[in-house]
N, C-alpha and C. Protein backbone atom coordinates (compact mmCIF):
# COMPACT_ATOMS: atom_id res chain seq x y z
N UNK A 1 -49.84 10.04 29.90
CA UNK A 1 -48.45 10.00 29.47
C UNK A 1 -48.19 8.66 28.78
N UNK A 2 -48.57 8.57 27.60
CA UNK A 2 -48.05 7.75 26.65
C UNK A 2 -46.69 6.96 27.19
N UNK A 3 -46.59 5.38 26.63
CA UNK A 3 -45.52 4.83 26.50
C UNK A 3 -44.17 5.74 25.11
N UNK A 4 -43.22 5.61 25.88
CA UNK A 4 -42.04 6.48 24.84
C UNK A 4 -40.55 5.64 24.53
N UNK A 5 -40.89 4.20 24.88
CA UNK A 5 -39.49 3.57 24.97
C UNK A 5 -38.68 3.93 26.04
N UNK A 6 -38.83 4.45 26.88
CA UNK A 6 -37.82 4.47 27.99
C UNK A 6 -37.09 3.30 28.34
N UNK A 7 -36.00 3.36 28.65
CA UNK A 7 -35.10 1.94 28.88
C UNK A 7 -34.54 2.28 30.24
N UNK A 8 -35.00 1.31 31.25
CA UNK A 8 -35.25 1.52 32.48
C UNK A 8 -34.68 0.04 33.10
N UNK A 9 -33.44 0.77 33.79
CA UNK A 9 -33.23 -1.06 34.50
C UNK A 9 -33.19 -1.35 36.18
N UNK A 10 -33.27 -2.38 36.14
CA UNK A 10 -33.34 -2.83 37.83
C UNK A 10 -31.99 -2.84 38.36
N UNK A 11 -32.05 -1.77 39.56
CA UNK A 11 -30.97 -1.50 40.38
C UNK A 11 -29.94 -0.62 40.11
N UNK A 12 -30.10 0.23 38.69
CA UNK A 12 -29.92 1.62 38.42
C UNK A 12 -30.68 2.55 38.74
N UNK A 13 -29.79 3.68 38.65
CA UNK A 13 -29.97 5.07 39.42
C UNK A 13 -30.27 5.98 38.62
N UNK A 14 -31.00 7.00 38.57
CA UNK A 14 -31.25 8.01 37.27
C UNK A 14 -31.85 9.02 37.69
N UNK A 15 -31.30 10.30 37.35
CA UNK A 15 -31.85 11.62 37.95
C UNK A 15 -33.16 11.79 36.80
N UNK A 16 -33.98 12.28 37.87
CA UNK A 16 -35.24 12.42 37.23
C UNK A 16 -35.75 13.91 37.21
N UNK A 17 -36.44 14.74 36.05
CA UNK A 17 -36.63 16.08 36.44
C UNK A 17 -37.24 16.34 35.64
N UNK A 18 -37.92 17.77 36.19
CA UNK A 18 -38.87 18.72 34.96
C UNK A 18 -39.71 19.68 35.56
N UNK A 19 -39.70 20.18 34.56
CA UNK A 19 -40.27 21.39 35.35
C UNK A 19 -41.66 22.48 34.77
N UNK A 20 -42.27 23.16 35.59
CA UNK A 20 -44.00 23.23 35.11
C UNK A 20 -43.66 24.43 33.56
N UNK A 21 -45.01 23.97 32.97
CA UNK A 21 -45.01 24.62 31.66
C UNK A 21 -44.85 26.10 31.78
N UNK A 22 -44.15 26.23 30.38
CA UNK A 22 -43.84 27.90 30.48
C UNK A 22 -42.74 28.35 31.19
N UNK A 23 -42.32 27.28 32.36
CA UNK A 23 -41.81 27.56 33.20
C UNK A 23 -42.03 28.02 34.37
N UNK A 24 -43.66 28.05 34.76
CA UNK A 24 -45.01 28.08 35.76
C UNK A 24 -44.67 27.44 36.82
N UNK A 25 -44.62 27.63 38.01
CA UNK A 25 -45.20 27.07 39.42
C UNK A 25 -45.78 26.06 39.01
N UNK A 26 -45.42 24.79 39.71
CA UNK A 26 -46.19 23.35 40.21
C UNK A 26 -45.89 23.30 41.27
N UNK A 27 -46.04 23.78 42.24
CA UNK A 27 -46.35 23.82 43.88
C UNK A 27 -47.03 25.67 43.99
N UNK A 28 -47.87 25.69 44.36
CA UNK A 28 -48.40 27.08 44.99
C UNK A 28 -48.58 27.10 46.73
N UNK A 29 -48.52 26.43 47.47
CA UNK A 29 -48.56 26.86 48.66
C UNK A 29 -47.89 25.09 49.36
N UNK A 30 -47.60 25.66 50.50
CA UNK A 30 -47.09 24.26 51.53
C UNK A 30 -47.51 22.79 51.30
N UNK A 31 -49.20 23.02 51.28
CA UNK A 31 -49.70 21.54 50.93
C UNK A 31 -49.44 20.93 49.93
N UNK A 32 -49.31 21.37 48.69
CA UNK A 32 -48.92 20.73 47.16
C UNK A 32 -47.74 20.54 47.78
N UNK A 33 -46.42 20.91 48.60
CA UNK A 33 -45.46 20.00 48.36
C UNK A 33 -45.55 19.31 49.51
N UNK A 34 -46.53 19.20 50.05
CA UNK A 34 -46.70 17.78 51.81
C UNK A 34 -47.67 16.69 50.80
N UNK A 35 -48.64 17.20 49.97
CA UNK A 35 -49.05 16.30 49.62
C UNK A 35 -48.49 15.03 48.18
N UNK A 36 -47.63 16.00 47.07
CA UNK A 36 -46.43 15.17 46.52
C UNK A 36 -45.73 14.15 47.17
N UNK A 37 -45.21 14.68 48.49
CA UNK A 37 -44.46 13.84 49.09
C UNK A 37 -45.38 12.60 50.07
N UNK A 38 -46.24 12.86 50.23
CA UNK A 38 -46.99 11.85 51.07
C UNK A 38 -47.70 10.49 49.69
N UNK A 39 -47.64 11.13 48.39
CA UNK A 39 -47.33 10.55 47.54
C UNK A 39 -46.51 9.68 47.18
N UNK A 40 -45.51 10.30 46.98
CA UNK A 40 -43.87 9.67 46.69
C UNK A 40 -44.20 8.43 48.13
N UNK A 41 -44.36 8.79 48.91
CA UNK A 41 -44.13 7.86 50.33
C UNK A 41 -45.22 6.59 49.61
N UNK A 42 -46.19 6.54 49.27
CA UNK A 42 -46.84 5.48 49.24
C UNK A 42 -46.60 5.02 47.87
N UNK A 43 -46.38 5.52 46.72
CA UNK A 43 -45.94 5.04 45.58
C UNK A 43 -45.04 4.46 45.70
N UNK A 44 -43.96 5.14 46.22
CA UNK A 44 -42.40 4.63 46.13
C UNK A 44 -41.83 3.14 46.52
N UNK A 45 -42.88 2.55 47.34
CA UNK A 45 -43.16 0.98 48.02
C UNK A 45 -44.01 0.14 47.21
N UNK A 46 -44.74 0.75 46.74
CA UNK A 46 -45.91 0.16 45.80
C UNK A 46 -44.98 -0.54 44.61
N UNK A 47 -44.61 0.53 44.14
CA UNK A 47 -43.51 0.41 42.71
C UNK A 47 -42.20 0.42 42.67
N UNK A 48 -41.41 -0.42 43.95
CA UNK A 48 -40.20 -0.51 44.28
C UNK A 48 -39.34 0.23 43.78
N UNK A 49 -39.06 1.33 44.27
CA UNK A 49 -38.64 2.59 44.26
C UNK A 49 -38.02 2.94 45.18
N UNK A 50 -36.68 3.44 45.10
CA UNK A 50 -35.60 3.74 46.33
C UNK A 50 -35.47 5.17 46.07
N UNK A 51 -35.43 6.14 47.05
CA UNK A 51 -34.90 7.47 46.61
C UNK A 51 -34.38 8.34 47.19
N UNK A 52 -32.91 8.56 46.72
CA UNK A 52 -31.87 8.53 47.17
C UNK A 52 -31.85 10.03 47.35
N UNK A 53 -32.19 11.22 46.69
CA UNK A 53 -32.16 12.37 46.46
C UNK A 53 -33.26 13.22 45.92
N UNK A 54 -33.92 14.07 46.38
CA UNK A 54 -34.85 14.82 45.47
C UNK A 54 -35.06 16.23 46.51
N UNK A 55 -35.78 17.47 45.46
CA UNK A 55 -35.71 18.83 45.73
C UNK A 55 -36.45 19.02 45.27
N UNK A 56 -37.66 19.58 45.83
CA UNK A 56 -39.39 20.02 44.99
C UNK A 56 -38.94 21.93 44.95
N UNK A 57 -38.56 22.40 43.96
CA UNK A 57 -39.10 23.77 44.03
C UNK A 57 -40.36 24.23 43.39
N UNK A 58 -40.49 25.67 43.47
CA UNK A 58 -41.60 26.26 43.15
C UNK A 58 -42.07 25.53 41.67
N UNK A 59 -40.58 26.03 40.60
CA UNK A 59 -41.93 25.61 39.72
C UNK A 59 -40.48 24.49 38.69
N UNK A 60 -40.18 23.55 39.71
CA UNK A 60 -39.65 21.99 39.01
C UNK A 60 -38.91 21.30 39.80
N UNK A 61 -39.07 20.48 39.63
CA UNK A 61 -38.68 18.68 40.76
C UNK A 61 -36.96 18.40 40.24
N UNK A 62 -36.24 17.54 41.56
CA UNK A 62 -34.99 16.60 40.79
C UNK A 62 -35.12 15.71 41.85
N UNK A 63 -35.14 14.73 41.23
CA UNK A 63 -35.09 13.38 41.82
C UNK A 63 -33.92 12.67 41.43
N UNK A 64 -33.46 11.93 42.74
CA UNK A 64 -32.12 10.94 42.20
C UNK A 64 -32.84 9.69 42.67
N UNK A 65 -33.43 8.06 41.73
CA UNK A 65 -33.96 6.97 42.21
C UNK A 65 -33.29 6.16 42.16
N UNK A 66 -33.87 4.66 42.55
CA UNK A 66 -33.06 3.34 41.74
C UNK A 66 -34.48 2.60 41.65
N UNK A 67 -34.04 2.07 40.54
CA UNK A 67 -35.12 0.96 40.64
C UNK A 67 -34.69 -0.36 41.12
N UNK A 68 -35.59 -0.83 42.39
CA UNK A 68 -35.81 -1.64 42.90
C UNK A 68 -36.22 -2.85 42.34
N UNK A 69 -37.36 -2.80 41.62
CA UNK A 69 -37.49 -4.16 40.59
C UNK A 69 -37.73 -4.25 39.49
N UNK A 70 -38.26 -4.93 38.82
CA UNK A 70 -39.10 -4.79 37.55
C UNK A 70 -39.86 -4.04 36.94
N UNK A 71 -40.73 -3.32 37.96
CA UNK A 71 -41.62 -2.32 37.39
C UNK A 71 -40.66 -1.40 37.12
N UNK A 72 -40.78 -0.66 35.71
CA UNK A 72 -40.28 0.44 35.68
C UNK A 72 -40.63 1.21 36.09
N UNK A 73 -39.40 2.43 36.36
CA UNK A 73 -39.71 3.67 36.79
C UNK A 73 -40.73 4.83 36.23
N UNK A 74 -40.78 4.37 34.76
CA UNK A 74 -41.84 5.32 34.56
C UNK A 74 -43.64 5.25 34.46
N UNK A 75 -43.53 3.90 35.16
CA UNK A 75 -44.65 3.80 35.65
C UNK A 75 -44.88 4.69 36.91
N UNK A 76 -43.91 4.39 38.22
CA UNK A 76 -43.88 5.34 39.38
C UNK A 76 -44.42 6.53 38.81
N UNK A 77 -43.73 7.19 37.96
CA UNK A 77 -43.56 8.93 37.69
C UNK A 77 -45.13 9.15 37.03
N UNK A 78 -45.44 8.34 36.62
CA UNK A 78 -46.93 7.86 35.64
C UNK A 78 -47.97 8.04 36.35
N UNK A 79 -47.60 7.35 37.13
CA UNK A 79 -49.16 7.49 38.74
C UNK A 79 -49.38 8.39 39.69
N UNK A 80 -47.72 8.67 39.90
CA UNK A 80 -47.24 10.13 41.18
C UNK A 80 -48.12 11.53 40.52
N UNK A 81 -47.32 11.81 39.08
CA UNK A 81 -47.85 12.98 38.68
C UNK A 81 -48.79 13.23 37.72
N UNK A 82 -49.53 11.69 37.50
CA UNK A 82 -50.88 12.17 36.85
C UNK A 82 -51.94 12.65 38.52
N UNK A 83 -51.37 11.63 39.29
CA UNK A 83 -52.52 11.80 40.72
C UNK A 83 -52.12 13.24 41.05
N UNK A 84 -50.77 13.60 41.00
CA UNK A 84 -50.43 15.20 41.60
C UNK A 84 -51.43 15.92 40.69
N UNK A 85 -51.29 16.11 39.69
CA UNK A 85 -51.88 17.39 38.80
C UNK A 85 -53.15 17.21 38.29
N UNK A 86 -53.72 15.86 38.83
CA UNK A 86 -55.04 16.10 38.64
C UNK A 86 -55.53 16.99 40.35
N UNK A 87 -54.97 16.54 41.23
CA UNK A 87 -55.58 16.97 42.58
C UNK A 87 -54.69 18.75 42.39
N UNK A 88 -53.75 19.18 42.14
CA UNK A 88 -53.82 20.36 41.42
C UNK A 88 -54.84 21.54 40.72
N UNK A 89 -54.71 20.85 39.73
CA UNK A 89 -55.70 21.23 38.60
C UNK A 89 -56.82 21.72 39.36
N UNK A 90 -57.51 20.19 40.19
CA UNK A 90 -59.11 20.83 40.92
C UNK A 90 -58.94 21.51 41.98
N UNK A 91 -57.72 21.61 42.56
CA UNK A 91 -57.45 22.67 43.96
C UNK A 91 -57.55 24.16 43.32
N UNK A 92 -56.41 24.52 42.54
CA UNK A 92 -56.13 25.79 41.67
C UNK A 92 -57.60 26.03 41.10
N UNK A 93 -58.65 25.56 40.42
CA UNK A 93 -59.30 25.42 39.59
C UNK A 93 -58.61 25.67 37.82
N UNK A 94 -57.49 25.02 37.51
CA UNK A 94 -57.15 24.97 36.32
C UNK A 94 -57.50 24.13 35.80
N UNK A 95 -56.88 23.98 34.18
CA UNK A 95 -56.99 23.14 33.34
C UNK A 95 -55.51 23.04 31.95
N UNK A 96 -55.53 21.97 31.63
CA UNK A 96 -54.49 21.88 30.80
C UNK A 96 -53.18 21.78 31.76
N UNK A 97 -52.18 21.33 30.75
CA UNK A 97 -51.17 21.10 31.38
C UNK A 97 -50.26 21.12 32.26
N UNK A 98 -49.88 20.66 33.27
CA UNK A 98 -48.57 21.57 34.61
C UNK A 98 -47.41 21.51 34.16
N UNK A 99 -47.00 20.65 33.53
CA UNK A 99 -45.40 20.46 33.56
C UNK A 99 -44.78 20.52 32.02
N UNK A 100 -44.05 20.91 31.52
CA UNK A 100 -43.13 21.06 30.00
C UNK A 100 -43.26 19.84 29.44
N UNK A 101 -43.98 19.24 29.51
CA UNK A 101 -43.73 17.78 28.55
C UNK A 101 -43.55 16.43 29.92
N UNK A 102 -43.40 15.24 29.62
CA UNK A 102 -42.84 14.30 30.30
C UNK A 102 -41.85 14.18 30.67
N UNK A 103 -41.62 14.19 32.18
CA UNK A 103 -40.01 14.06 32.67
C UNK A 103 -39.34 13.65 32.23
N UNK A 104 -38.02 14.04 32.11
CA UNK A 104 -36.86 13.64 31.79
C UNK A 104 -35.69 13.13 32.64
N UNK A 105 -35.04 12.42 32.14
CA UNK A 105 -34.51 11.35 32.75
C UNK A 105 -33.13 11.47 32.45
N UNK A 106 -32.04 10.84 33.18
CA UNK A 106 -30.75 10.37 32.37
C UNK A 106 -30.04 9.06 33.74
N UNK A 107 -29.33 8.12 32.85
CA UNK A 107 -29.18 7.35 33.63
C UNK A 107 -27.70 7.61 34.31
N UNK A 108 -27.59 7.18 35.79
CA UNK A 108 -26.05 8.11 35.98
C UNK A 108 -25.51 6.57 36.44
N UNK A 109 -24.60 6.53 35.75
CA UNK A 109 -23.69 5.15 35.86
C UNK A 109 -22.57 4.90 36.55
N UNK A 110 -22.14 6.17 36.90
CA UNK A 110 -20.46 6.34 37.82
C UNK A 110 -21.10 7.22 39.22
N UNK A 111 -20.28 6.19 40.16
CA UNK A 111 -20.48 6.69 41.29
C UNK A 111 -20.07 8.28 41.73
N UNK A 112 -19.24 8.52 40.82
CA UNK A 112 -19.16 10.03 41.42
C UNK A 112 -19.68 11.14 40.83
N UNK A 113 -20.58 10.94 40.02
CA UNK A 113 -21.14 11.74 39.33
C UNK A 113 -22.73 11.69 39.99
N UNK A 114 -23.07 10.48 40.72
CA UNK A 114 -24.39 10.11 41.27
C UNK A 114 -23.74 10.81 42.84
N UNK A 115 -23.20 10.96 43.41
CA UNK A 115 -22.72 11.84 44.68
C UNK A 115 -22.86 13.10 44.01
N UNK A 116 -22.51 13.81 43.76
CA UNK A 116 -22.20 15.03 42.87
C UNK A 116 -23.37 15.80 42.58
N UNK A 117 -24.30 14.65 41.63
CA UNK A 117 -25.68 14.96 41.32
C UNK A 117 -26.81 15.23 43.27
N UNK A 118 -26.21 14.40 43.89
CA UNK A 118 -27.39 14.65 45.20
C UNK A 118 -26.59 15.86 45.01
N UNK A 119 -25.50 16.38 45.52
CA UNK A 119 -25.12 17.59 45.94
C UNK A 119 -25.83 18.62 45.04
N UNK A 120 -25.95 18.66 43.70
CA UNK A 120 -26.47 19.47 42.84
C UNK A 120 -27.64 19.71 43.41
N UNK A 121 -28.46 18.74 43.50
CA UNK A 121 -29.97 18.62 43.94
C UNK A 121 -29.85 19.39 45.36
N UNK A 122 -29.59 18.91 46.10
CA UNK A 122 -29.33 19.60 47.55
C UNK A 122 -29.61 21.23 47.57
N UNK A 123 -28.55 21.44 46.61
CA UNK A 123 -27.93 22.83 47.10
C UNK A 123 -28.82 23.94 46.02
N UNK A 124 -29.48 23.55 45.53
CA UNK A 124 -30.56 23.98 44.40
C UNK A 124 -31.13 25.01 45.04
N UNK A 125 -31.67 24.95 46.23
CA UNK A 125 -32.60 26.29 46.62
C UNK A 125 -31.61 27.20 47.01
N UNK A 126 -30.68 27.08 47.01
CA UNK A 126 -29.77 27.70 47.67
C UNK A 126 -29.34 28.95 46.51
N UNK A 127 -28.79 27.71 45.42
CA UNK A 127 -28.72 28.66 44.25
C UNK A 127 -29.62 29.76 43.40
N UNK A 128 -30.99 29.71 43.89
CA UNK A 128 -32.27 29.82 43.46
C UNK A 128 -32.67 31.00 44.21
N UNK A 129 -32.06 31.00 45.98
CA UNK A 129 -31.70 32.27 46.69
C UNK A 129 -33.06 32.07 47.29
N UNK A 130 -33.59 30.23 47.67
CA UNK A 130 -34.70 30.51 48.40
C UNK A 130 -34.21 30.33 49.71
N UNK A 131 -33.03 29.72 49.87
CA UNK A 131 -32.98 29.53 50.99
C UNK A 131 -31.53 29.81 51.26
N UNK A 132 -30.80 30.46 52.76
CA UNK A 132 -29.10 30.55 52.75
C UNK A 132 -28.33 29.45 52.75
N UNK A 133 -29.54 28.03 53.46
CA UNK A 133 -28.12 26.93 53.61
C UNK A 133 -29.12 25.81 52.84
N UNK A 134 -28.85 24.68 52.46
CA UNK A 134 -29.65 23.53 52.21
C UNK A 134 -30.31 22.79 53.31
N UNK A 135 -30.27 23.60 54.23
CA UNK A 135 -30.91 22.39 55.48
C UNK A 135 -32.21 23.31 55.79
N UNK A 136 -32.19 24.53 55.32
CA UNK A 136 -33.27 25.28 55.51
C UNK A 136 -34.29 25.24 54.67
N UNK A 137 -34.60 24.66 53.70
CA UNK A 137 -35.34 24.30 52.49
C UNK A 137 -35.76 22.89 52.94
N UNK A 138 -36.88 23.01 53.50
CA UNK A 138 -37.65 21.63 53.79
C UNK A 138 -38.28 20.56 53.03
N UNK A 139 -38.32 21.22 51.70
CA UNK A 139 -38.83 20.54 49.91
C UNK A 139 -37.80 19.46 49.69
N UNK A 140 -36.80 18.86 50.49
CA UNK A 140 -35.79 17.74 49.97
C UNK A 140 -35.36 17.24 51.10
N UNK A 141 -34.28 16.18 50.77
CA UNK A 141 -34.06 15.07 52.02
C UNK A 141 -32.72 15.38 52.09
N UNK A 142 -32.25 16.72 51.96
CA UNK A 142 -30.97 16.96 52.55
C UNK A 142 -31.01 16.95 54.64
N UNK A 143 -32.11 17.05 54.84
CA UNK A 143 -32.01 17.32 56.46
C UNK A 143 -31.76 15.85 57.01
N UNK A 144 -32.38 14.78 56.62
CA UNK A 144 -31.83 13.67 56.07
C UNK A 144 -30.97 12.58 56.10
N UNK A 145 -30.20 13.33 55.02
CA UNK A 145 -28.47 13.13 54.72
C UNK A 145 -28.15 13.48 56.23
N UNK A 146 -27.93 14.84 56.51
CA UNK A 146 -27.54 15.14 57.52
C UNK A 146 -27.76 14.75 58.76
N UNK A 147 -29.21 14.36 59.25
CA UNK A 147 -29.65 13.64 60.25
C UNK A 147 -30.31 14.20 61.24
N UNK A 148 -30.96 15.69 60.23
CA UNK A 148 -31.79 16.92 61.34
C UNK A 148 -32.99 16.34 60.94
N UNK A 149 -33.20 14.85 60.30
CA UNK A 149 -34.46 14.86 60.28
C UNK A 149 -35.00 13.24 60.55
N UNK A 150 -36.08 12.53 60.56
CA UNK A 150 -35.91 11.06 60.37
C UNK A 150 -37.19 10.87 59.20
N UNK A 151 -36.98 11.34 57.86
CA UNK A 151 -37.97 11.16 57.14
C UNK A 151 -37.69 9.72 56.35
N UNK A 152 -38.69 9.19 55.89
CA UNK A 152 -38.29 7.82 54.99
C UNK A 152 -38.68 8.22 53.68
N UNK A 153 -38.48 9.06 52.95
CA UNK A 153 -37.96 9.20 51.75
C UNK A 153 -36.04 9.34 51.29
N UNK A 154 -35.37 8.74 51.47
CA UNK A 154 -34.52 8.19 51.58
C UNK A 154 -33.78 7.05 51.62
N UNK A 155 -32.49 6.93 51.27
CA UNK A 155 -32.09 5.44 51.23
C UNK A 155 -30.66 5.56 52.49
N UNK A 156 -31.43 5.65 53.58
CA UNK A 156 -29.87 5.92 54.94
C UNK A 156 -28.66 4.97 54.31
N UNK A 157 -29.15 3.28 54.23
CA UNK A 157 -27.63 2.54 53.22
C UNK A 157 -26.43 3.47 52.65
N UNK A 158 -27.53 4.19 51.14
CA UNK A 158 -26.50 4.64 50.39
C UNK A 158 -25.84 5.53 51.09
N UNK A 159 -26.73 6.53 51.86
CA UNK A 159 -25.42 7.71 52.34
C UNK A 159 -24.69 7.16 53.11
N UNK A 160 -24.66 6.12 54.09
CA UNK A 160 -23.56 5.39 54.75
C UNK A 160 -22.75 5.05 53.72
N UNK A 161 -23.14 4.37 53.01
CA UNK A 161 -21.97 3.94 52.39
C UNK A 161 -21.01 4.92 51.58
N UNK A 162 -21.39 6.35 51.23
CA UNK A 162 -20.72 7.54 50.91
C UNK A 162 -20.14 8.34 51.38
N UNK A 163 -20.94 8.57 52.76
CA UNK A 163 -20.73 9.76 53.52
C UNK A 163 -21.26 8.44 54.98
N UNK A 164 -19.99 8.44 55.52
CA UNK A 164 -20.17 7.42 56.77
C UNK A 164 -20.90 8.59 57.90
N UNK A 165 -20.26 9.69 58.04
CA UNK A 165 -20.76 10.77 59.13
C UNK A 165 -21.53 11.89 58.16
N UNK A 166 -22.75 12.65 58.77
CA UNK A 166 -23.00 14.02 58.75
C UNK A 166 -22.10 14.94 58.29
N UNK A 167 -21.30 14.84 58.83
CA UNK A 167 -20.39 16.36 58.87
C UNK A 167 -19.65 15.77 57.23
N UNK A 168 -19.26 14.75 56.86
CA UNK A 168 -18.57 14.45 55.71
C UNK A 168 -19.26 14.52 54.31
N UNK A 169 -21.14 14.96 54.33
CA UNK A 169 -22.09 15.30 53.46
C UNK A 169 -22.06 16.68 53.61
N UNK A 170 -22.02 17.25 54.92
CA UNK A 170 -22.26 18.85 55.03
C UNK A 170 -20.98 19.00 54.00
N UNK A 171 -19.90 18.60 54.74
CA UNK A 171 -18.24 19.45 54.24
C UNK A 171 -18.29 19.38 52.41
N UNK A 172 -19.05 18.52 52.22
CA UNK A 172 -18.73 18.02 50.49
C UNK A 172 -19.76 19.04 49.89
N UNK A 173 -20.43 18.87 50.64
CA UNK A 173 -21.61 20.12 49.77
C UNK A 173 -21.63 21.36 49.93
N UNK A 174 -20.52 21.93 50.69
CA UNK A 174 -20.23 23.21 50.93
C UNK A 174 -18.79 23.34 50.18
N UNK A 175 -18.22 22.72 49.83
CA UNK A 175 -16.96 22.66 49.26
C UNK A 175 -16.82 23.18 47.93
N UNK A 176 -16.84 24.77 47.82
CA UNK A 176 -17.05 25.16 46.77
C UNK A 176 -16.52 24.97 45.52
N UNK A 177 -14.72 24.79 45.91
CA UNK A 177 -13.86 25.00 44.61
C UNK A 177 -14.38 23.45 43.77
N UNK A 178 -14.81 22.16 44.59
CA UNK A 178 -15.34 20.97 44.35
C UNK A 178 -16.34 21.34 43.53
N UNK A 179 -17.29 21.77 43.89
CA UNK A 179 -18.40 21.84 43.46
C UNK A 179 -18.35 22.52 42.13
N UNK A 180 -17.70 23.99 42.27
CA UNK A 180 -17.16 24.50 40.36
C UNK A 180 -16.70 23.64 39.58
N UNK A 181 -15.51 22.88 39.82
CA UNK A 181 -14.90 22.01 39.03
C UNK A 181 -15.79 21.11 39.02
N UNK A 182 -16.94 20.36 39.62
CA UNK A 182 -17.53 18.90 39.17
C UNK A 182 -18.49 19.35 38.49
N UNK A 183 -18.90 20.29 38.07
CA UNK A 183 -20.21 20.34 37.17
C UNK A 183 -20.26 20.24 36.01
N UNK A 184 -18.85 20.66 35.94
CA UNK A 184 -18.65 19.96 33.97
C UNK A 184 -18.99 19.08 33.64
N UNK A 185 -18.33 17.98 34.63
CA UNK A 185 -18.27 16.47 34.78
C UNK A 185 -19.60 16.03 34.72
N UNK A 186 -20.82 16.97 35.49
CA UNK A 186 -22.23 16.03 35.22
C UNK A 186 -23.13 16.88 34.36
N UNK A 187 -22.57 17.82 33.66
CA UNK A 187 -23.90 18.78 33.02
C UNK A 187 -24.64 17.77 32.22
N UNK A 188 -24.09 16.61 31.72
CA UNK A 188 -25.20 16.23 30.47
C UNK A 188 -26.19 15.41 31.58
N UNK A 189 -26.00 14.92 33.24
CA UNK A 189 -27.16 14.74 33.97
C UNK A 189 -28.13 15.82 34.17
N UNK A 190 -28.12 16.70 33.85
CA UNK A 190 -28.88 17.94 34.18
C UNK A 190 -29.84 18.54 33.07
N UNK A 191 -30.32 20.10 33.29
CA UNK A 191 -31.58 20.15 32.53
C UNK A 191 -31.30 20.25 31.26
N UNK A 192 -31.34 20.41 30.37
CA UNK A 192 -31.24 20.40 28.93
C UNK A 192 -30.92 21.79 28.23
């Protein structure tokens, strides 16, 4: 993955996404998404990386990050998913490409559109009809948010500082008439 000018800053937030070619599966069974994430876990420290939100489905990722320091972020995404899809590739026995091109990015600058966006992310399998609630979809750190889980892919800070209790992340992300009306507000964070 070639350098592309990305403009990437320290201590901004930016939903990250994309999804496999054709529109193909990039996860085929349980382990591709235990082993992504056991990924993300050791990259994400390596390359000071905070991450606030993300949802692995069948066949495309959303990540909400910040960058932590200097290294840019698309170095992280550089190392995560060349190492993912090469250990792919030789599992599946494929070849050629997994994903539509190089992730895409957008930077989210207002706090309520970066709340909004986890909720988007969250509630994704839901919409997708893999799963009835978001806490049942084990591919993201909504269990988390909520506190059915103690994983460290997450930033506990930020959701305190958003959502002080559980129940005030559940209520917002179930809050439908909210949720219709805010998507206007973030479509240009979303897929293209």
């Amino acid at each position: 993955m070639p350098y592309r000018g990305d403009i990437f800053t320290q201590g901004q937030y930016y939903h990250i996404y994309n999804r496999g070619a054709g529109k193909g599966k990039v996860f085929f069974n349980e382990g591709n998404y235990q082993y992504l994430l056991q990924l993300m876990m050791g990259y994400a420290s390596k390359y000071g990386v905070a991450v606030i939100a993300y949802c692995l489905m069948p066949n495309h990722y959303h990540f909400i990050l910040r960058q932590e320091t200097e290294i840019l972020l698309s170095k992280f995404m550089q190392v995560l998913f060349n190492s993912y899809a090469q250990a792919l590739n030789l599992q599946q026995g494929r070849t050629g490409t997994l994903f539509e091109g190089r992730f895409k990015h957008r930077c989210v600058d207002q706090w309520e559109y970066l709340v909004t966006l986890c909720r988007y992310i969250h509630i994704n399998p839901v919409k997708a009809g893999l799963a009835a609630k978001p806490e049942d979809w084990v591919y993201s750190n909504y269990r988390e948010w909520i506190g059915l889980r103690n994983g460290l892919l997450v930033d506990k800070n930020f959701i305190q500082d958003h959502f002080p209790s559980a129940d005030e992340y559940v209520q917002f992300v179930n809050d439908v008439e909210d949720e219709k009306k805010s998507y206007g507000k973030i479509s240009k964070y979303m897929f293209d």
